[in-house]
N, C-alpha and C. Protein backbone atom coordinates (compact mmCIF):
# COMPACT_ATOMS: atom_id res chain seq x y z
N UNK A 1 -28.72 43.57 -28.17
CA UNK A 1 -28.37 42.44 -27.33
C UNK A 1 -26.85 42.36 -27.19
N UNK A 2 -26.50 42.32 -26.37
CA UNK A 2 -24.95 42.02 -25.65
C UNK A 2 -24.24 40.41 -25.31
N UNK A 3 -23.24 40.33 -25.88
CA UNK A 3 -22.73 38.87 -26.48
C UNK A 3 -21.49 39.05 -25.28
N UNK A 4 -21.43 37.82 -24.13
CA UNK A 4 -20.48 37.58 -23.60
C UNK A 4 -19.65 36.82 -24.29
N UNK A 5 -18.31 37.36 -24.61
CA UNK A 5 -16.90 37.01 -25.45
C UNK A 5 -16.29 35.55 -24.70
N UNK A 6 -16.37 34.46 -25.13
CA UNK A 6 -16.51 33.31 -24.71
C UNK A 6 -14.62 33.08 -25.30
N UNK A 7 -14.18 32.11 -24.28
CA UNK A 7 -12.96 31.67 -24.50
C UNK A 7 -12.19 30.82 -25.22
N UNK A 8 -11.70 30.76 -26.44
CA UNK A 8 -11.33 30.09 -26.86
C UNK A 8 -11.05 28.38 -26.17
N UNK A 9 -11.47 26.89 -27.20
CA UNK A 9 -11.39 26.35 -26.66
C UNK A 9 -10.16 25.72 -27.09
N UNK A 10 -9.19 25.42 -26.43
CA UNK A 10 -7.92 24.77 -26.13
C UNK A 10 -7.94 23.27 -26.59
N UNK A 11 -7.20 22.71 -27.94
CA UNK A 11 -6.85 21.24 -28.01
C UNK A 11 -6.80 20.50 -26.72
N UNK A 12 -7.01 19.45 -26.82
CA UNK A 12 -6.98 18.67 -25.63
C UNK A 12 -5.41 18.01 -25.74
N UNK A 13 -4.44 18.00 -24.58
CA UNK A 13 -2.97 17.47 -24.81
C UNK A 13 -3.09 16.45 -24.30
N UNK A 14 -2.75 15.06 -24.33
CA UNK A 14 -2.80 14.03 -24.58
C UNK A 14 -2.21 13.67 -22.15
N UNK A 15 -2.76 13.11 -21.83
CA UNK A 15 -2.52 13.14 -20.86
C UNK A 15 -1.32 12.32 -20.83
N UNK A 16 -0.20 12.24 -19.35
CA UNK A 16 0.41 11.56 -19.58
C UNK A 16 -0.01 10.49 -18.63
N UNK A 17 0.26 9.11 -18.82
CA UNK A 17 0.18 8.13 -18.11
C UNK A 17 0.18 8.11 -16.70
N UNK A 18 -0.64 7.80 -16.06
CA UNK A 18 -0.71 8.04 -14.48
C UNK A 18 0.74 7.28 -13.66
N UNK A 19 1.13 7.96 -12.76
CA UNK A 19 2.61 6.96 -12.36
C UNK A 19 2.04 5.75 -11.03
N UNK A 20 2.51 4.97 -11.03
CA UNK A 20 2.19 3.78 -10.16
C UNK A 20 2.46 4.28 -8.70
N UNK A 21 1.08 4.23 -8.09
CA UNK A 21 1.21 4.78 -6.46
C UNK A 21 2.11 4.10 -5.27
N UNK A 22 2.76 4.62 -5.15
CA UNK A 22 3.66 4.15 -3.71
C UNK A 22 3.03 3.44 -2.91
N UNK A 23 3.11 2.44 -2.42
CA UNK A 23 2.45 1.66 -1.38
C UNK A 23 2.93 2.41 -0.14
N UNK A 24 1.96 2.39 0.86
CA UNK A 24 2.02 3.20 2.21
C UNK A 24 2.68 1.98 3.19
N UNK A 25 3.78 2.48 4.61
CA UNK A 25 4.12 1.54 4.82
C UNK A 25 3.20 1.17 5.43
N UNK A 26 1.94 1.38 5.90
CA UNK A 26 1.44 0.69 7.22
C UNK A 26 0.39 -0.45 6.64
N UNK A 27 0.18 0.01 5.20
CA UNK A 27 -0.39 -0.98 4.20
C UNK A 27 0.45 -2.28 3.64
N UNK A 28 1.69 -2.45 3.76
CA UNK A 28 2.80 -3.14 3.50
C UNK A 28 2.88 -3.90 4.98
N UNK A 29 3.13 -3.42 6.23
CA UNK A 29 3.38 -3.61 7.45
C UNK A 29 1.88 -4.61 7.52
N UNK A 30 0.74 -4.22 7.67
CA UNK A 30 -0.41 -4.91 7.56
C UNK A 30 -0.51 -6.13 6.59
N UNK A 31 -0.19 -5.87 5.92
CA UNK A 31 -0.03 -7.25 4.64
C UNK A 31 0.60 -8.44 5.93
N UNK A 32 1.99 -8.12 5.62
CA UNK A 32 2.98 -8.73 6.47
C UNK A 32 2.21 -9.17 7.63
N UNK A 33 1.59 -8.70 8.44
CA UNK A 33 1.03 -9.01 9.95
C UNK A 33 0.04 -10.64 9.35
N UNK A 34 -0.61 -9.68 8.58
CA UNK A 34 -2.03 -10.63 8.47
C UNK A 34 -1.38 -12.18 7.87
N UNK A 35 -0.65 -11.66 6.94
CA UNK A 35 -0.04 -13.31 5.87
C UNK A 35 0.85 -14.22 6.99
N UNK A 36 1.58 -13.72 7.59
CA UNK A 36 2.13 -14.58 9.05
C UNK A 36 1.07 -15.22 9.63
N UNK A 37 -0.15 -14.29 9.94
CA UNK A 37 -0.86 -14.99 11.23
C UNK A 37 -1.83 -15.93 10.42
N UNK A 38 -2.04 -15.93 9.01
CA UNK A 38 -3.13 -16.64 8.72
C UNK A 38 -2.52 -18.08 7.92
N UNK A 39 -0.82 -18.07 7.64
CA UNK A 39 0.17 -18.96 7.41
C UNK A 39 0.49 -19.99 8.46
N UNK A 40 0.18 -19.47 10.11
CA UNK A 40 0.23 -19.66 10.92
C UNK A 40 -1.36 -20.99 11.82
N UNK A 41 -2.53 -20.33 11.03
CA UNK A 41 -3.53 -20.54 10.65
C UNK A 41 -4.32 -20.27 12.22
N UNK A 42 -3.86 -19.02 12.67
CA UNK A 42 -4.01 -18.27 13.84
C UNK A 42 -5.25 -17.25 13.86
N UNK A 43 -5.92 -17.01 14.80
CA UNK A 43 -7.47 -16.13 14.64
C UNK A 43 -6.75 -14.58 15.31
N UNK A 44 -7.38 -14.07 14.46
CA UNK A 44 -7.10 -12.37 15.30
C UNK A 44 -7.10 -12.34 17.00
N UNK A 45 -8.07 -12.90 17.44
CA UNK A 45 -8.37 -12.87 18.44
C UNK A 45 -6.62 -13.72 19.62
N UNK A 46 -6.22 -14.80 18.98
CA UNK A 46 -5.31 -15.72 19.66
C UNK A 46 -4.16 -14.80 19.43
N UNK A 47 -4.23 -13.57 18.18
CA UNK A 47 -2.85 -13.04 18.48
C UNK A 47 -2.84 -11.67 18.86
N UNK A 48 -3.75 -11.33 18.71
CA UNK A 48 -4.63 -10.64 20.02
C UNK A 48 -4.37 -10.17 21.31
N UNK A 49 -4.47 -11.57 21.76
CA UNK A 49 -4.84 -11.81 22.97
C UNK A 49 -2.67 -11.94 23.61
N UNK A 50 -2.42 -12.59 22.58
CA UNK A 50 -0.79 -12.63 22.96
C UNK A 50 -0.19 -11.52 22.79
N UNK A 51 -0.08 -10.80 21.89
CA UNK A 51 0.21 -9.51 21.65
C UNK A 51 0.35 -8.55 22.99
N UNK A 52 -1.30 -8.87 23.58
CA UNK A 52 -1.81 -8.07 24.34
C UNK A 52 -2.11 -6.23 23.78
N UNK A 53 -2.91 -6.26 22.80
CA UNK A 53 -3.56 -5.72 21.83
C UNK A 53 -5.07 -5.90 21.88
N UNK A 54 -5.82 -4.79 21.45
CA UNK A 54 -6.97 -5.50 21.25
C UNK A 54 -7.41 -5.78 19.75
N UNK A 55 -8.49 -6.82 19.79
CA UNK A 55 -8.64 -7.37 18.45
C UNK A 55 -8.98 -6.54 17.23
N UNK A 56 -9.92 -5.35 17.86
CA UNK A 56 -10.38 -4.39 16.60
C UNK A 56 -9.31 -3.73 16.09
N UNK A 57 -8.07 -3.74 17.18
CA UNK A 57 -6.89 -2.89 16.63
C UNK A 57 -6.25 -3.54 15.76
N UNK A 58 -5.35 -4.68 16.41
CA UNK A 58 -4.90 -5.30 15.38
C UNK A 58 -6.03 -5.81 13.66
N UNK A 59 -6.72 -5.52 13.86
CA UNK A 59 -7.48 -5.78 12.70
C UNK A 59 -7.42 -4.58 11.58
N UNK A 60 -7.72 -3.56 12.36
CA UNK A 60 -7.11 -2.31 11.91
C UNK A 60 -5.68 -2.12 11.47
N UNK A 61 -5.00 -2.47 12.14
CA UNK A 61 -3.48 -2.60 11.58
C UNK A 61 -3.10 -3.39 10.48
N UNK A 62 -4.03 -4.58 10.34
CA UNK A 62 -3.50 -5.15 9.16
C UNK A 62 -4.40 -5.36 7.89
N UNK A 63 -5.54 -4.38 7.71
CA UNK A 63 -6.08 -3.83 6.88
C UNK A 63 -5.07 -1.75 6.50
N UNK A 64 -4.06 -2.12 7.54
CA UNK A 64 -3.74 -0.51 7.15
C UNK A 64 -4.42 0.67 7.47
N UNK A 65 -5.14 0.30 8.23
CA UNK A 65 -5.81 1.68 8.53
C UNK A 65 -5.42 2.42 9.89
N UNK A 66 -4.31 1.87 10.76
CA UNK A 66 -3.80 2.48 11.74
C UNK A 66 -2.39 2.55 12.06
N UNK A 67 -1.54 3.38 12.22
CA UNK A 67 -0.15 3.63 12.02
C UNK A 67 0.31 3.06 13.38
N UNK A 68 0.76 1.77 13.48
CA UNK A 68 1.71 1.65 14.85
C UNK A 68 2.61 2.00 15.19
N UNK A 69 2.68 1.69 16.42
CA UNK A 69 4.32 2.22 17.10
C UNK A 69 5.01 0.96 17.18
N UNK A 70 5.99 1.72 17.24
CA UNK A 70 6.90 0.37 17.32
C UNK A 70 7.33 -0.26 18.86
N UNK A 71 6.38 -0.05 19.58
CA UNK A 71 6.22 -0.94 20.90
C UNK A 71 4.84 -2.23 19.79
N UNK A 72 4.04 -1.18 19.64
CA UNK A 72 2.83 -2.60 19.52
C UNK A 72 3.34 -3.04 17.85
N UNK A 73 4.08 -2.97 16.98
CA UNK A 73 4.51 -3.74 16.02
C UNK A 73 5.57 -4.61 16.54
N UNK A 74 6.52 -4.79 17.98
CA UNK A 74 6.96 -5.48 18.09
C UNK A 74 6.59 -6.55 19.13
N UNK A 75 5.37 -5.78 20.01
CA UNK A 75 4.63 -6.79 20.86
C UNK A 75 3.59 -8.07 19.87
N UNK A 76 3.22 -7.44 18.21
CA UNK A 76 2.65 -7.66 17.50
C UNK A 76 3.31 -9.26 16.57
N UNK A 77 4.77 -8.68 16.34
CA UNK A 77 5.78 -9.49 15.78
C UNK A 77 6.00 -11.08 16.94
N UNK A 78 6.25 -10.35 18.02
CA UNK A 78 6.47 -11.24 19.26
C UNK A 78 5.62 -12.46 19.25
N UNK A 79 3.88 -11.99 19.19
CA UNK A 79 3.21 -13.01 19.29
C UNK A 79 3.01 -13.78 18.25
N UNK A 80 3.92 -13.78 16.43
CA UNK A 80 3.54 -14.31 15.70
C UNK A 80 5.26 -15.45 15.86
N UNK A 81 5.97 -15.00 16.82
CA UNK A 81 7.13 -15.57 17.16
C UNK A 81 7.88 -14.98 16.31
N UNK A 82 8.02 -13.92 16.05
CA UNK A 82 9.23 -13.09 15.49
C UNK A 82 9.68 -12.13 16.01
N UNK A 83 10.88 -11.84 15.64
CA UNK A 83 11.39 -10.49 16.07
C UNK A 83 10.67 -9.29 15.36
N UNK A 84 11.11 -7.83 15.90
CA UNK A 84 10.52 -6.73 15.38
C UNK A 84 11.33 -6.30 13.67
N UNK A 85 12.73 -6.62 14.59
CA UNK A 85 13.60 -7.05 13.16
C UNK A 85 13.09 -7.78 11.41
N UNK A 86 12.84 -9.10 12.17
CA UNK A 86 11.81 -9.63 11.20
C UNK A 86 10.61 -9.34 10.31
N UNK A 87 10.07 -8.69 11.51
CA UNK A 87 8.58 -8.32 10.84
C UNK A 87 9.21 -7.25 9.72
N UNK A 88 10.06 -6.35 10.19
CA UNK A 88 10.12 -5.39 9.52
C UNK A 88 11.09 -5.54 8.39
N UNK A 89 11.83 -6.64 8.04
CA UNK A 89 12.47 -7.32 7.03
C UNK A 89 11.68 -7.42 5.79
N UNK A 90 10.54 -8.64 6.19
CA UNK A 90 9.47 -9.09 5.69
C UNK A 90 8.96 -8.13 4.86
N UNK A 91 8.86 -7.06 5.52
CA UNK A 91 8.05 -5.85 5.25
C UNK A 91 8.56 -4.77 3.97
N UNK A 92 10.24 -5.10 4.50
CA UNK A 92 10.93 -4.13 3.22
C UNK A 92 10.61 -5.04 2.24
N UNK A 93 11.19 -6.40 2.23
CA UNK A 93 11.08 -7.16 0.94
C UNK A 93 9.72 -7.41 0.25
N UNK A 94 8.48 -7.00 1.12
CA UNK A 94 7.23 -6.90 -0.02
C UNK A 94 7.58 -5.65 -0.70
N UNK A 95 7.76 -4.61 -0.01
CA UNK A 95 7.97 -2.87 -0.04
C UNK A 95 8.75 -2.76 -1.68
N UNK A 96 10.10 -4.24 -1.72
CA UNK A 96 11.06 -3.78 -2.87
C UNK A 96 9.90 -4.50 -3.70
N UNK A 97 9.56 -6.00 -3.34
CA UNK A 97 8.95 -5.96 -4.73
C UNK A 97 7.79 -5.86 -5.37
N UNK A 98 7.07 -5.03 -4.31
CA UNK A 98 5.91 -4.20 -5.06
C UNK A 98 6.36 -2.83 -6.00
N UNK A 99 7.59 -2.25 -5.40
CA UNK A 99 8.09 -1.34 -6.37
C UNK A 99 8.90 -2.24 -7.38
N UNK A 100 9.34 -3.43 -7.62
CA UNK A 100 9.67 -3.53 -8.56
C UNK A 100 8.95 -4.31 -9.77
N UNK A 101 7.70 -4.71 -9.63
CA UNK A 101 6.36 -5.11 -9.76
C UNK A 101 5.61 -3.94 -10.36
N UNK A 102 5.85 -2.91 -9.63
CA UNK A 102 5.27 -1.69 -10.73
C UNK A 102 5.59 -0.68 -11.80
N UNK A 103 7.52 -0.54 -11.90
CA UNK A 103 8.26 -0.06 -12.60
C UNK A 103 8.70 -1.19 -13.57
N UNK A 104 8.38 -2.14 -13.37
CA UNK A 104 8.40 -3.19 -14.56
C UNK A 104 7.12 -3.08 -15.73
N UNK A 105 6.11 -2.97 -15.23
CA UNK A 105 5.14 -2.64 -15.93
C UNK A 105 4.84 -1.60 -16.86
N UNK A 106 4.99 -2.01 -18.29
CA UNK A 106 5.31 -0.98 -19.09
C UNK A 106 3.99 0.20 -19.48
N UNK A 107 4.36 0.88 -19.82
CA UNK A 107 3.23 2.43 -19.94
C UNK A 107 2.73 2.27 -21.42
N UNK A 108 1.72 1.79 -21.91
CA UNK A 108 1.56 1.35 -22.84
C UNK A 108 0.59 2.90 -23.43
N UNK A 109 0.64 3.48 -24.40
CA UNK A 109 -0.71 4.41 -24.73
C UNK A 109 -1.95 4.13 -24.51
N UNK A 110 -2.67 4.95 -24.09
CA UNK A 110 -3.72 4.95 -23.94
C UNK A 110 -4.38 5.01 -25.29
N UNK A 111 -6.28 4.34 -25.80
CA UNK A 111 -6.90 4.20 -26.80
C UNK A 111 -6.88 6.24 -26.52
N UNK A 112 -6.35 6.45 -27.82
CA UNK A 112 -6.50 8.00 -28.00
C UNK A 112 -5.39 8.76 -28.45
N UNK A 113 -4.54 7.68 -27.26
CA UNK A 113 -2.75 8.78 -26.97
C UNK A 113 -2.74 8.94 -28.48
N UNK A 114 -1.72 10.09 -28.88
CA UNK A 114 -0.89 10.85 -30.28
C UNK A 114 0.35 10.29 -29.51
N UNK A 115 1.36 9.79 -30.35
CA UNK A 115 2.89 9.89 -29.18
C UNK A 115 3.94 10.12 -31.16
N UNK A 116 4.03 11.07 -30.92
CA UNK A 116 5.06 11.90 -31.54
C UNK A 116 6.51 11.72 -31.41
N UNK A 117 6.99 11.31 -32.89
CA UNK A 117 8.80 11.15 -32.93
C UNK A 117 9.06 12.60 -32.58
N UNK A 118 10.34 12.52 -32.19
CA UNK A 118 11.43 13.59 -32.58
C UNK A 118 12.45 13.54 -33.41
C-alpha cells in the first residue's frame, strides 16, 4: 500500500486585528442627503419632485447605492435649500468624524491573541 506524504501542519499565527473600513463617499454623501431631508421632515417624493430627480433614484442615492454626478448632487442639495458647497461640507465633516470615531477605537486582543514583549 502506498502512503501519500501529507504536509506538515503549520502553528496557527495569531491574526492581526482587522483595520476599520473606510467609509465610501457616496455612503457618507447619502447619509448627508437623507438626515437634511428627514430634519427637514420632507418625503422623498417632495424632494424628488424639486430636485427634479426621480424618487427611486434619489432613494438610491441616499442608501448609497448610486454614485452621483455632481449636476444631480447639486440639483439634489438645491432642493433641500443648500448649496452644492454645503452638501458637500456636511459631507467631509461626517467623512472626518467617522474616521476619527474609528482610529480612536482601541484594538483590544482578541479571546486567543498571544501578544509578545520585545
Amino acid at each position: 500500500m502506498r502512503t501519500t506524504p501529507v504536509a506538515p501542519v503549520s502553528p496557527v499565527s495569531p491574526a492581526s486585528p482587522p483595520k476599520p473600513k473606510e467609509p465610501l463617499w457616496r455612503d457618507v454623501v447619502g447619509d448627508v442627503l437623507r438626515r437634511e431631508r428627514q430634519a427637514q421632515e420632507r418625503t422623498l417624493k417632495d424632494v424628488a419632485e424639486a430636485a427634479r430627480i426621480s424618487m427611486p433614484y434619489l432613494s438610491e442615492l441616499e442608501r448609497g447605492r448610486k454614485e452621483a454626478s455632481s449636476e444631480v448632487l447639486a440639483a439634489g442639495a438645491r432642493a433641500l435649500g443648500l448649496s452644492l458647497a454645503d452638501l458637500l461640507s456636511l459631507a467631509q465633516t461626517e467623512l472626518s468624524r467617522q474616521a476619527s470615531v474609528s482610529l480612536a477605537q482601541p484594538t483590544r486582543p482578541r479571546q486567543g491573541d498571544i501578544r509578545l514583549a520585545a
